[in-house]
Protein backbone atom coordinates (compact mmCIF):
# COMPACT_ATOMS: atom_id res chain seq x y z
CA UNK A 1 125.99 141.36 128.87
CA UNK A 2 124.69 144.34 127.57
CA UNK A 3 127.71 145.06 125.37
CA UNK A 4 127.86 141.73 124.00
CA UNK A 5 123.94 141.90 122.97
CA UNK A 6 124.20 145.02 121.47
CA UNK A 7 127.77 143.93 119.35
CA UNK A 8 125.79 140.98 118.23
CA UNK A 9 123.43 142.70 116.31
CA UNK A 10 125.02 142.82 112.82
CA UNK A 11 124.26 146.29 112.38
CA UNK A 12 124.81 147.54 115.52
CA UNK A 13 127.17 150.55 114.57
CA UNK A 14 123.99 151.79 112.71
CA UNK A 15 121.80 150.80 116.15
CA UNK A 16 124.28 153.18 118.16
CA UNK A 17 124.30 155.62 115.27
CA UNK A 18 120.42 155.97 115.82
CA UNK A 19 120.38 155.68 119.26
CA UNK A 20 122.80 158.60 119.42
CA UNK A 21 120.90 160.58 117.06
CA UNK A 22 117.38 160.43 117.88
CA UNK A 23 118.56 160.92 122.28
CA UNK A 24 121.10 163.81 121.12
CA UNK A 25 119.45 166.86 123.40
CA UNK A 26 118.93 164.48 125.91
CA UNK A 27 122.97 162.68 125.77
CA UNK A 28 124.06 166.79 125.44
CA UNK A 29 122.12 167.52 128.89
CA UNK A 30 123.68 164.40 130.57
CA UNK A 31 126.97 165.16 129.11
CA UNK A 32 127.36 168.62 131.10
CA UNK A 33 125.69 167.22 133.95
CA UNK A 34 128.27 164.58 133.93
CA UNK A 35 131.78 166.71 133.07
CA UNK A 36 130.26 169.14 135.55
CA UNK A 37 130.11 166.48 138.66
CA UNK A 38 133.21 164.73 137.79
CA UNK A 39 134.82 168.08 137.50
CA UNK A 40 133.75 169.36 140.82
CA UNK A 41 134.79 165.87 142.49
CA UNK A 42 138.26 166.27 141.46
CA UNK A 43 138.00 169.94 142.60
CA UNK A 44 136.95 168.64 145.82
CA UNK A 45 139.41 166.13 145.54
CA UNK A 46 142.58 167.16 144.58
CA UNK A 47 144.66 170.60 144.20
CA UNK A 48 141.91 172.73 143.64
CA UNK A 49 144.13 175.50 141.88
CA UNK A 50 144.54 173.65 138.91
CA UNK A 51 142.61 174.96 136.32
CA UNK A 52 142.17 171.85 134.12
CA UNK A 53 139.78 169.61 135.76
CA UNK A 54 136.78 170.62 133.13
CA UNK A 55 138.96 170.10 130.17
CA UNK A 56 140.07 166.18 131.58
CA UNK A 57 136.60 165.39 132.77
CA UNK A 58 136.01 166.36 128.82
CA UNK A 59 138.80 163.63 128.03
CA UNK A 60 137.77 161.40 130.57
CA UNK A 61 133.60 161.44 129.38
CA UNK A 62 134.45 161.13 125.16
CA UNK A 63 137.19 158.65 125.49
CA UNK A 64 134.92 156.54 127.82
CA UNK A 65 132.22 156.90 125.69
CA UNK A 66 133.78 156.41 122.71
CA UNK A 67 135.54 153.55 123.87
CA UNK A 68 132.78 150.83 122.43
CA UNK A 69 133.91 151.62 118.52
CA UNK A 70 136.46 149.65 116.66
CA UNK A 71 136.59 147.03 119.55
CA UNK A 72 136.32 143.24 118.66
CA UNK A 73 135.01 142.17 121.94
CA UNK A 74 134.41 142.93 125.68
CA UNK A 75 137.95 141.92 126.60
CA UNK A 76 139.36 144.44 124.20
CA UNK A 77 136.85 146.87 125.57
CA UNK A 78 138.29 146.21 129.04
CA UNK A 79 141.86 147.02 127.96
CA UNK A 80 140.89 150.05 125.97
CA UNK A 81 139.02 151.55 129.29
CA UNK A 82 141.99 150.43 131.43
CA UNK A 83 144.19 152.43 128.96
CA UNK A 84 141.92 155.44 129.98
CA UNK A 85 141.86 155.13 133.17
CA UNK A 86 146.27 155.53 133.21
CA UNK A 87 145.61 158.24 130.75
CA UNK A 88 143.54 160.03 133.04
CA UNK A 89 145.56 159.25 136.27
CA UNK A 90 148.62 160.70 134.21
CA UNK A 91 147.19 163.85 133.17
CA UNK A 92 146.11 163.95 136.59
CA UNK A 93 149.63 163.54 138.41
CA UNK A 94 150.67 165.93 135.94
């Protein structure tokens, strides 16, 4: 719902764009809150001697975020964060 709202808006690339902007030291703070949890869950997770879980959180939090642009509609969307997900789960089995 809220995707399709926002995508409705005719300039809503521009909406985003300002959005980003103006909540930029705020979406930086959340950003490294949010690589550093998922990081640590995979740590706790999986075989914590790898030394790569920052650097695919990174992946994993700018692909998903990122995701939104260049799609026609929220079944595109879908597929693109579905592609994500296997990329993740491969560099994970990796």
């Amino acid at each position: 719902a809220w995707y399709e709202a926002i995508t409705a808006a005719p300039d809503w690339g521009a909406l985003m764009d300002g959005i980003n902007t103006a909540a930029a030291g705020e979406l930086s703070h959340w950003e490294k809150q949010w690589v550093t949890a998922i990081t640590q869950m995979l740590r706790d997770t999986l075989d914590a001697d790898r030394n790569d879980f920052e650097e695919i959180a990174r992946f994993l939090y700018s692909a998903s975020k990122n995701a939104k642009y260049g799609v026609s509609d929220v079944d595109e969307l879908r597929q693109r964060l579905a592609t994500i997900h296997k990329a993740t789960m491969a560099l994970l089995s990796t």
